[in-house]
PDB file of N, CA and C in Angstrom:
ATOM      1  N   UNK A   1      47.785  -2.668 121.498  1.00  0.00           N
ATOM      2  CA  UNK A   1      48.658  -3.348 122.432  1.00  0.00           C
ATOM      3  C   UNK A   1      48.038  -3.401 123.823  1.00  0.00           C
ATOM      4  N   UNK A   2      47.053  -2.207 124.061  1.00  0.00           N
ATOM      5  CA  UNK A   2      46.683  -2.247 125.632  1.00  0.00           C
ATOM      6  C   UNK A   2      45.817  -3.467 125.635  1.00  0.00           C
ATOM      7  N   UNK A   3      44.935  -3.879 124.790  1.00  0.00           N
ATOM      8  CA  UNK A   3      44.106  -4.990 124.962  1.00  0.00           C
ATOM      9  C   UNK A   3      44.903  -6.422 125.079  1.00  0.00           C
ATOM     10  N   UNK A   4      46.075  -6.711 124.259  1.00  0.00           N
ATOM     11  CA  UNK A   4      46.812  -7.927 124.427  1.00  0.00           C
ATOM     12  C   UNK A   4      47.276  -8.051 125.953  1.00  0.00           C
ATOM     13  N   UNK A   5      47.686  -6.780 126.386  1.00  0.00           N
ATOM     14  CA  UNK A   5      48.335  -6.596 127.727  1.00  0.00           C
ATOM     15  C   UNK A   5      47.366  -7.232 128.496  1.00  0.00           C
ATOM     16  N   UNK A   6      46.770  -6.471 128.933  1.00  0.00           N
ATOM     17  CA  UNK A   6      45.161  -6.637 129.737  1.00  0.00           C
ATOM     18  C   UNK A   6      44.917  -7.949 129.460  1.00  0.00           C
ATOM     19  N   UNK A   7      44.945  -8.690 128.194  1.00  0.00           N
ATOM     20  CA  UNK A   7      44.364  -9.839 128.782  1.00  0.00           C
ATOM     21  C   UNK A   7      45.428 -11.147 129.084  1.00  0.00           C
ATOM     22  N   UNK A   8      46.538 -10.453 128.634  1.00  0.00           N
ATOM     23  CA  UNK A   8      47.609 -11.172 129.010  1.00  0.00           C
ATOM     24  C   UNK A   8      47.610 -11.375 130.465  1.00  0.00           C
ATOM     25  N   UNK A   9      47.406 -10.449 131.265  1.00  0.00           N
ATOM     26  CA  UNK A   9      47.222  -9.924 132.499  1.00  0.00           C
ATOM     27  C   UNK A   9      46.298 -10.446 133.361  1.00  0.00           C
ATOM     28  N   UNK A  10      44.652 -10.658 132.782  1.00  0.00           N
ATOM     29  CA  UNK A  10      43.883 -11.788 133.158  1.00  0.00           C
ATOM     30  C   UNK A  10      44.157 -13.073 133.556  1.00  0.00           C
ATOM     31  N   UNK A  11      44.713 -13.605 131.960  1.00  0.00           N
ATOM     32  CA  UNK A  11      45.308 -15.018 132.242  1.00  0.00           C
ATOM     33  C   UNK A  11      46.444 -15.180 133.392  1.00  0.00           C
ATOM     34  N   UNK A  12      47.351 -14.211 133.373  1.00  0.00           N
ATOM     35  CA  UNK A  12      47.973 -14.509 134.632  1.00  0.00           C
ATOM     36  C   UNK A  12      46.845 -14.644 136.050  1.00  0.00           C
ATOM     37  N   UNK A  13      46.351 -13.634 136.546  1.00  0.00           N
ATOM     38  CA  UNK A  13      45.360 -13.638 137.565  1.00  0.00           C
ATOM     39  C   UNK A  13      44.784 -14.852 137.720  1.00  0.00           C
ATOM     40  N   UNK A  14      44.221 -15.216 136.480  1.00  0.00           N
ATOM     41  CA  UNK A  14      42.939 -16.309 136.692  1.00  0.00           C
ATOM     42  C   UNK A  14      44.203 -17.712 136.455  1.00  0.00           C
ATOM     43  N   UNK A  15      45.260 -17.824 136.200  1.00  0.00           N
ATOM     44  CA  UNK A  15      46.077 -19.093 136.199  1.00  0.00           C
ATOM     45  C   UNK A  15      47.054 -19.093 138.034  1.00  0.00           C
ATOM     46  N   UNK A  16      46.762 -17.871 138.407  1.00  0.00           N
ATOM     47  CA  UNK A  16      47.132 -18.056 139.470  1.00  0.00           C
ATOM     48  C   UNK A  16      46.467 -17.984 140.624  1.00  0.00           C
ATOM     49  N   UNK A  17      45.002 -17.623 140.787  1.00  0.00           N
ATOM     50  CA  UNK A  17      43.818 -17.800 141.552  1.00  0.00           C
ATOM     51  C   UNK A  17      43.308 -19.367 141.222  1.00  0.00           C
ATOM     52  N   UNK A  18      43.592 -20.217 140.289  1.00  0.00           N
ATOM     53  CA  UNK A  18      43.565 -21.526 139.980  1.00  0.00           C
ATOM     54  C   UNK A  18      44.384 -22.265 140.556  1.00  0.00           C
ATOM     55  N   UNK A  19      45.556 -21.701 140.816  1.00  0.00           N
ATOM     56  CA  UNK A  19      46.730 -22.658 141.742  1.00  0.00           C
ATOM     57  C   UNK A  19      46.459 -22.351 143.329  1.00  0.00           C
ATOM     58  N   UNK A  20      46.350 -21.430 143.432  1.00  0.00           N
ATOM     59  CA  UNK A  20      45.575 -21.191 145.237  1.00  0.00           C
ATOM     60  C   UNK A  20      44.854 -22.106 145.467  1.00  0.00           C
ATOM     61  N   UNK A  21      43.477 -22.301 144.203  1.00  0.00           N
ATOM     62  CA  UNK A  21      42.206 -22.425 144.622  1.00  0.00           C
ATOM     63  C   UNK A  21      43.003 -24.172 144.736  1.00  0.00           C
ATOM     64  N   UNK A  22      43.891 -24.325 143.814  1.00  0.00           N
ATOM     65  CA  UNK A  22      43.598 -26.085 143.950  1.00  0.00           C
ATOM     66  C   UNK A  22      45.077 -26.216 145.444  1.00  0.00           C
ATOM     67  N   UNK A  23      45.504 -25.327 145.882  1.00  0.00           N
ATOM     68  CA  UNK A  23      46.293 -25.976 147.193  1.00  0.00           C
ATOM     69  C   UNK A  23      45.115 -25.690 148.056  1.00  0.00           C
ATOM     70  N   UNK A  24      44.301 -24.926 148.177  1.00  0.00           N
ATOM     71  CA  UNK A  24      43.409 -24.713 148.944  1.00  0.00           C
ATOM     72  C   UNK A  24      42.556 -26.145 149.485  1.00  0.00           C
ATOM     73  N   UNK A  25      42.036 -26.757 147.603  1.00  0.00           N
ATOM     74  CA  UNK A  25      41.228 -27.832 148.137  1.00  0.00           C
ATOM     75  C   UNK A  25      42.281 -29.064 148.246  1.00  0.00           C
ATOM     76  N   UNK A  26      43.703 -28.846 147.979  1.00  0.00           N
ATOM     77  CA  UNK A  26      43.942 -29.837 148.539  1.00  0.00           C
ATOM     78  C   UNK A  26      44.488 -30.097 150.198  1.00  0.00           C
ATOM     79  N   UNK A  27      43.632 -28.655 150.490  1.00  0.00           N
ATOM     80  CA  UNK A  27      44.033 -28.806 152.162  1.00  0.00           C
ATOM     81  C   UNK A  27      44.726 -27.967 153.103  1.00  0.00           C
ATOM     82  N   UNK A  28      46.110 -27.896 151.824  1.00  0.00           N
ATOM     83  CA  UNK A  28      47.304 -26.943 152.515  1.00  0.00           C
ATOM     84  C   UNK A  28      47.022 -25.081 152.100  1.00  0.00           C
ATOM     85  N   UNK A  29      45.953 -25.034 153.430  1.00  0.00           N
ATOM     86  CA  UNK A  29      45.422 -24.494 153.897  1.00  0.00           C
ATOM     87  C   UNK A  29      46.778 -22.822 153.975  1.00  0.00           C
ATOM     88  N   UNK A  30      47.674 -22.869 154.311  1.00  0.00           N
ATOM     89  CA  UNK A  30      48.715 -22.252 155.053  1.00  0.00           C
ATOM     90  C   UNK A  30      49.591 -22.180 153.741  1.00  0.00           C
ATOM     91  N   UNK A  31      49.395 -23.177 152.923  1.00  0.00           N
ATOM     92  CA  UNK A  31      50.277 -22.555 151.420  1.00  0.00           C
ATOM     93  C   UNK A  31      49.751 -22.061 150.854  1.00  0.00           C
ATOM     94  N   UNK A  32      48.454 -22.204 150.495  1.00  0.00           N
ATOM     95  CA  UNK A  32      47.282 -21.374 149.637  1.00  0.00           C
ATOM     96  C   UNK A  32      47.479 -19.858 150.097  1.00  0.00           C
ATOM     97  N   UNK A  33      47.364 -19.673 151.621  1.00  0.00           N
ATOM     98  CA  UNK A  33      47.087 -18.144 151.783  1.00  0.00           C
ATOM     99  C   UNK A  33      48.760 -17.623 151.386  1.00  0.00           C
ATOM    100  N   UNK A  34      49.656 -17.999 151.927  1.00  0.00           N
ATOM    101  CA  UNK A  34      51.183 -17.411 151.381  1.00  0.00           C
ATOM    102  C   UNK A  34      51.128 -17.450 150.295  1.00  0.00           C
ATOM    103  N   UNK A  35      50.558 -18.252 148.814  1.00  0.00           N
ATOM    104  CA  UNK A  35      50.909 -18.192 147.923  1.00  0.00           C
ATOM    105  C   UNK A  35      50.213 -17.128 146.930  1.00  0.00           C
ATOM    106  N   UNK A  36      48.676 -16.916 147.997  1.00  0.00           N
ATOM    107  CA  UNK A  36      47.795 -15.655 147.602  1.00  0.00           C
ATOM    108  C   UNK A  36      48.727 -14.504 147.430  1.00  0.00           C
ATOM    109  N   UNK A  37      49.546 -14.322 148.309  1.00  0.00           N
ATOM    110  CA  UNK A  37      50.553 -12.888 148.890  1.00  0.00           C
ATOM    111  C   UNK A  37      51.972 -13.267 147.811  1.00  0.00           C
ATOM    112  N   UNK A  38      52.216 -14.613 148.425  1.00  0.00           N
ATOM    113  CA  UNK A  38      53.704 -14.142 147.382  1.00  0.00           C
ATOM    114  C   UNK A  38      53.366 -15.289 146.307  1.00  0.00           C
ATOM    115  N   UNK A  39      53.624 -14.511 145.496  1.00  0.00           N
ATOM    116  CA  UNK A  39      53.068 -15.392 143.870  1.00  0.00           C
ATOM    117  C   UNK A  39      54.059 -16.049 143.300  1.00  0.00           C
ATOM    118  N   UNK A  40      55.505 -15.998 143.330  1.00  0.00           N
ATOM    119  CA  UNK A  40      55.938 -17.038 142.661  1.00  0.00           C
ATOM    120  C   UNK A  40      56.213 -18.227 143.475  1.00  0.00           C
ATOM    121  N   UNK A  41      55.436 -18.531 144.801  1.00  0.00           N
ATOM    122  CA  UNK A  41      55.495 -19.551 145.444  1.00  0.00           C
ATOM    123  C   UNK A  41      54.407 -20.349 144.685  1.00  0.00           C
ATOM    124  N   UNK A  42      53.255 -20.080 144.361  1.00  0.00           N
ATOM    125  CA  UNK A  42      52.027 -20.645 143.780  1.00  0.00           C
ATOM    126  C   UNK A  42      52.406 -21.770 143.124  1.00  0.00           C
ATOM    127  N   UNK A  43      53.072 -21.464 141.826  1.00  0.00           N
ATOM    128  CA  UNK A  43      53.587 -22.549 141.050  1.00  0.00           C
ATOM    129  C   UNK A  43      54.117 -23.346 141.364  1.00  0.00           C
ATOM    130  N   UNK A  44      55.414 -23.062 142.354  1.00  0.00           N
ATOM    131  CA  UNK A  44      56.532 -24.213 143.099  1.00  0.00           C
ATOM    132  C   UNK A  44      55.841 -25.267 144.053  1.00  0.00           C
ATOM    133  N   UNK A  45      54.984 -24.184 145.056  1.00  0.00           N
ATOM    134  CA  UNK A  45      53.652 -25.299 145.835  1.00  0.00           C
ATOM    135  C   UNK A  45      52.756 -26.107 144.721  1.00  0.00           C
ATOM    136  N   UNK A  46      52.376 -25.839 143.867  1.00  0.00           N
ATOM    137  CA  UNK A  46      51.579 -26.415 142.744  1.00  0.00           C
ATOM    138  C   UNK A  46      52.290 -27.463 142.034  1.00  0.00           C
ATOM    139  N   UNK A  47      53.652 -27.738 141.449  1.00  0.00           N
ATOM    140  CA  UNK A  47      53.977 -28.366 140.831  1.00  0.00           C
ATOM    141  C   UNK A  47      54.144 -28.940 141.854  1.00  0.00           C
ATOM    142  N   UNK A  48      54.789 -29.213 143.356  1.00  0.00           N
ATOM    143  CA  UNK A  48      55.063 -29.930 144.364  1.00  0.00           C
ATOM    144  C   UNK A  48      53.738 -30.883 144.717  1.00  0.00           C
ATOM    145  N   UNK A  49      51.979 -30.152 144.693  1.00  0.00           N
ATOM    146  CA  UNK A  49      51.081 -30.801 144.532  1.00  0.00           C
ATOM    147  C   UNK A  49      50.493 -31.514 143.465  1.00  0.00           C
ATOM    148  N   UNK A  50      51.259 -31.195 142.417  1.00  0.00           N
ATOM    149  CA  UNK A  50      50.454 -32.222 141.017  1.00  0.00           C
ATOM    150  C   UNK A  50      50.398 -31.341 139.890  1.00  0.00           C
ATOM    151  N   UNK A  51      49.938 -30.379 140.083  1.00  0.00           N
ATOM    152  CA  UNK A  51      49.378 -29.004 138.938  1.00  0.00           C
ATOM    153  C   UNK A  51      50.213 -28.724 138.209  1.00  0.00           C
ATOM    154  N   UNK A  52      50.891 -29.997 137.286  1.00  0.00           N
ATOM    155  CA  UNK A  52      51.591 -29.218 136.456  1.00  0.00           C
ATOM    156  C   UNK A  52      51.134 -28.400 135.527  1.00  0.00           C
ATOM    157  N   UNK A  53      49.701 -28.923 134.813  1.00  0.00           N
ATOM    158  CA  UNK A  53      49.289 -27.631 133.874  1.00  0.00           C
ATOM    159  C   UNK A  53      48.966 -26.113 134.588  1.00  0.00           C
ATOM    160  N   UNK A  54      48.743 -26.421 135.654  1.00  0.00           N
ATOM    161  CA  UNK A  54      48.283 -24.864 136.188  1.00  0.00           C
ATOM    162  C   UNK A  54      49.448 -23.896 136.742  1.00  0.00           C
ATOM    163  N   UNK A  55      50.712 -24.681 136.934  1.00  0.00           N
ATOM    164  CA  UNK A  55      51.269 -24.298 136.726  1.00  0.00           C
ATOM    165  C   UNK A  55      52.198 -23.184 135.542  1.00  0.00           C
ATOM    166  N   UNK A  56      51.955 -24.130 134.788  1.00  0.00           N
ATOM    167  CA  UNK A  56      52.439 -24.361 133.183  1.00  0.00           C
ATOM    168  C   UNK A  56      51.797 -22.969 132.853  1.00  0.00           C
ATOM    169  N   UNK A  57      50.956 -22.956 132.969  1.00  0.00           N
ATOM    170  CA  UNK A  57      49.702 -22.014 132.326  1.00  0.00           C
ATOM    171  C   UNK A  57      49.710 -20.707 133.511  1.00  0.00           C
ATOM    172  N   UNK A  58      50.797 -20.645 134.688  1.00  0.00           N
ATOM    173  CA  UNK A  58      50.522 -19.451 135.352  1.00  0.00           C
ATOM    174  C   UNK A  58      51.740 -18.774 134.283  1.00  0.00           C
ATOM    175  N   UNK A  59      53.144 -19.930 134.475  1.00  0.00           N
ATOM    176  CA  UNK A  59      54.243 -19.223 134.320  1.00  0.00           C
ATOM    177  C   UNK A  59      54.373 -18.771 132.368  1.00  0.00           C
ATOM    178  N   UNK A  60      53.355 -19.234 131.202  1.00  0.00           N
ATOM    179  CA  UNK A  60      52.883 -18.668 130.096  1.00  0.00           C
ATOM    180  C   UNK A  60      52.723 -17.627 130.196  1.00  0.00           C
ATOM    181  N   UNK A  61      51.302 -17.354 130.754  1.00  0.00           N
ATOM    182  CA  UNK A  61      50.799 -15.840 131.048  1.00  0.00           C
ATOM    183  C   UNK A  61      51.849 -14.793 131.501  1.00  0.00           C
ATOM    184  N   UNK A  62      52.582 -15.287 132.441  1.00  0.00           N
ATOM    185  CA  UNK A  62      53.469 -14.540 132.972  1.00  0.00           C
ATOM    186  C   UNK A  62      54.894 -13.714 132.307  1.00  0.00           C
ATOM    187  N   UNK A  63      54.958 -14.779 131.002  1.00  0.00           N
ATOM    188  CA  UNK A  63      56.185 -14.723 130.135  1.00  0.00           C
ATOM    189  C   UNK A  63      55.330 -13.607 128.961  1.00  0.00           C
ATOM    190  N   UNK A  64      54.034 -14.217 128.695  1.00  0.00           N
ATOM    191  CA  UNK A  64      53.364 -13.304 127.341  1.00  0.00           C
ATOM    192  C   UNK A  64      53.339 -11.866 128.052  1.00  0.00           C
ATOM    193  N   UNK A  65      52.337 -11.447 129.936  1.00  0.00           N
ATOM    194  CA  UNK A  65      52.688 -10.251 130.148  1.00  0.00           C
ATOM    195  C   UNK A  65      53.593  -9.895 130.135  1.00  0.00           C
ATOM    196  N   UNK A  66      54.995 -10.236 130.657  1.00  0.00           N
ATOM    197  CA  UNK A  66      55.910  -9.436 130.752  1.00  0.00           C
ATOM    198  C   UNK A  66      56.911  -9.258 129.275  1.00  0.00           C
ATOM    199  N   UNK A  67      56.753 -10.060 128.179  1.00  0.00           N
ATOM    200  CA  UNK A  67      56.788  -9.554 126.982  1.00  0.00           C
ATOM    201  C   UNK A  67      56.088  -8.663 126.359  1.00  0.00           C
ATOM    202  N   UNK A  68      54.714  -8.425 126.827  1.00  0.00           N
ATOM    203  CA  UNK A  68      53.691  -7.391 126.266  1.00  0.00           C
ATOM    204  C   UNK A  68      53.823  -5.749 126.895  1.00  0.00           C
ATOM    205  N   UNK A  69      54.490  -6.147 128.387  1.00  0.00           N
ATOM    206  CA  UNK A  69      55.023  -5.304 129.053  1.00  0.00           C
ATOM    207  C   UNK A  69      56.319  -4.572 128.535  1.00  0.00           C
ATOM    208  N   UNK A  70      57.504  -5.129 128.133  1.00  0.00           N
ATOM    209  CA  UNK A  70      58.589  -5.001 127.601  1.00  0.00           C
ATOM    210  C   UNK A  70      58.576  -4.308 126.249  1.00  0.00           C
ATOM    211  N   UNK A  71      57.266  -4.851 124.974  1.00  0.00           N
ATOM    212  CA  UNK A  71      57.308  -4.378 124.014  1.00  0.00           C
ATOM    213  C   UNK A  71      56.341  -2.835 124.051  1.00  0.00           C
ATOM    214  N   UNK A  72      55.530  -2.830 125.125  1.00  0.00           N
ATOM    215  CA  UNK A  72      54.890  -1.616 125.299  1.00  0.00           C
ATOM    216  C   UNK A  72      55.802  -0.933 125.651  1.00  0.00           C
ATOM    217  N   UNK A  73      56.838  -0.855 126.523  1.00  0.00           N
ATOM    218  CA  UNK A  73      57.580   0.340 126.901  1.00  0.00           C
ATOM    219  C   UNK A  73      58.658   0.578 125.613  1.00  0.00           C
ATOM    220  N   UNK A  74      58.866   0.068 124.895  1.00  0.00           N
ATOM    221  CA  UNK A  74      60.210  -0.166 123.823  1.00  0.00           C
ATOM    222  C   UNK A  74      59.483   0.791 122.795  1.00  0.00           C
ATOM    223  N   UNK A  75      57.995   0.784 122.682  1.00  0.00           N
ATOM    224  CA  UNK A  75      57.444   1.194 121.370  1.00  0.00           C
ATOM    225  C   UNK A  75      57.268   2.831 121.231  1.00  0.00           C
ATOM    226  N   UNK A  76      57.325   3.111 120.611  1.00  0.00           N
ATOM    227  CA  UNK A  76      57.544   4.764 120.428  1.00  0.00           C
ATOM    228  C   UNK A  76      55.595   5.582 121.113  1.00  0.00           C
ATOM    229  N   UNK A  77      55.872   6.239 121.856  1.00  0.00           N
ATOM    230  CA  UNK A  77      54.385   6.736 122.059  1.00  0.00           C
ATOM    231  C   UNK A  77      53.586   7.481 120.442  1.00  0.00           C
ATOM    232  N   UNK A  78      52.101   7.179 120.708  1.00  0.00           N
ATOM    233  CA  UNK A  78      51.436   7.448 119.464  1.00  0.00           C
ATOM    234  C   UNK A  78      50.730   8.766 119.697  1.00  0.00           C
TER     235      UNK A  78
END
């Protein structure tokens, strides 16, 4: 389970360093860095700029960690 986590965990990171990176080049300079800090702005600025897949693909990751999260704590220690 720790490995599903972990990379569940990646994909979030790298789907949401993808939505920075693209408000970044599209300019909005001042949403990129807030959205670095507060993360569920990323997506809302992102779908507002176009990104619906990168969006799409932050708030996935986000649903698989925090299910991978949920079923790790539920599971009996080994």
């Amino acid at each position: 389970m720790g490995t599903a986590l972990a990379l569940a965990f990646v994909a979030f990171v790298g789907a949401h360093l993808a939505l920075v990176a693209g408000l970044a080049r599209n300019g909005a300079w001042g949403r990129a860095a807030v959205a670095l800090v507060v993360a569920p702005l990323a997506p809302w600025w992102g779908l507002d700029a176009g990104m619906r897949l990168r969006a799409a693909a932050w708030g996935a990751a986000l649903a698989l960690y925090a299910i991978g999260v949920a079923v790790a704590a539920a599971a009996p220690p080994v």
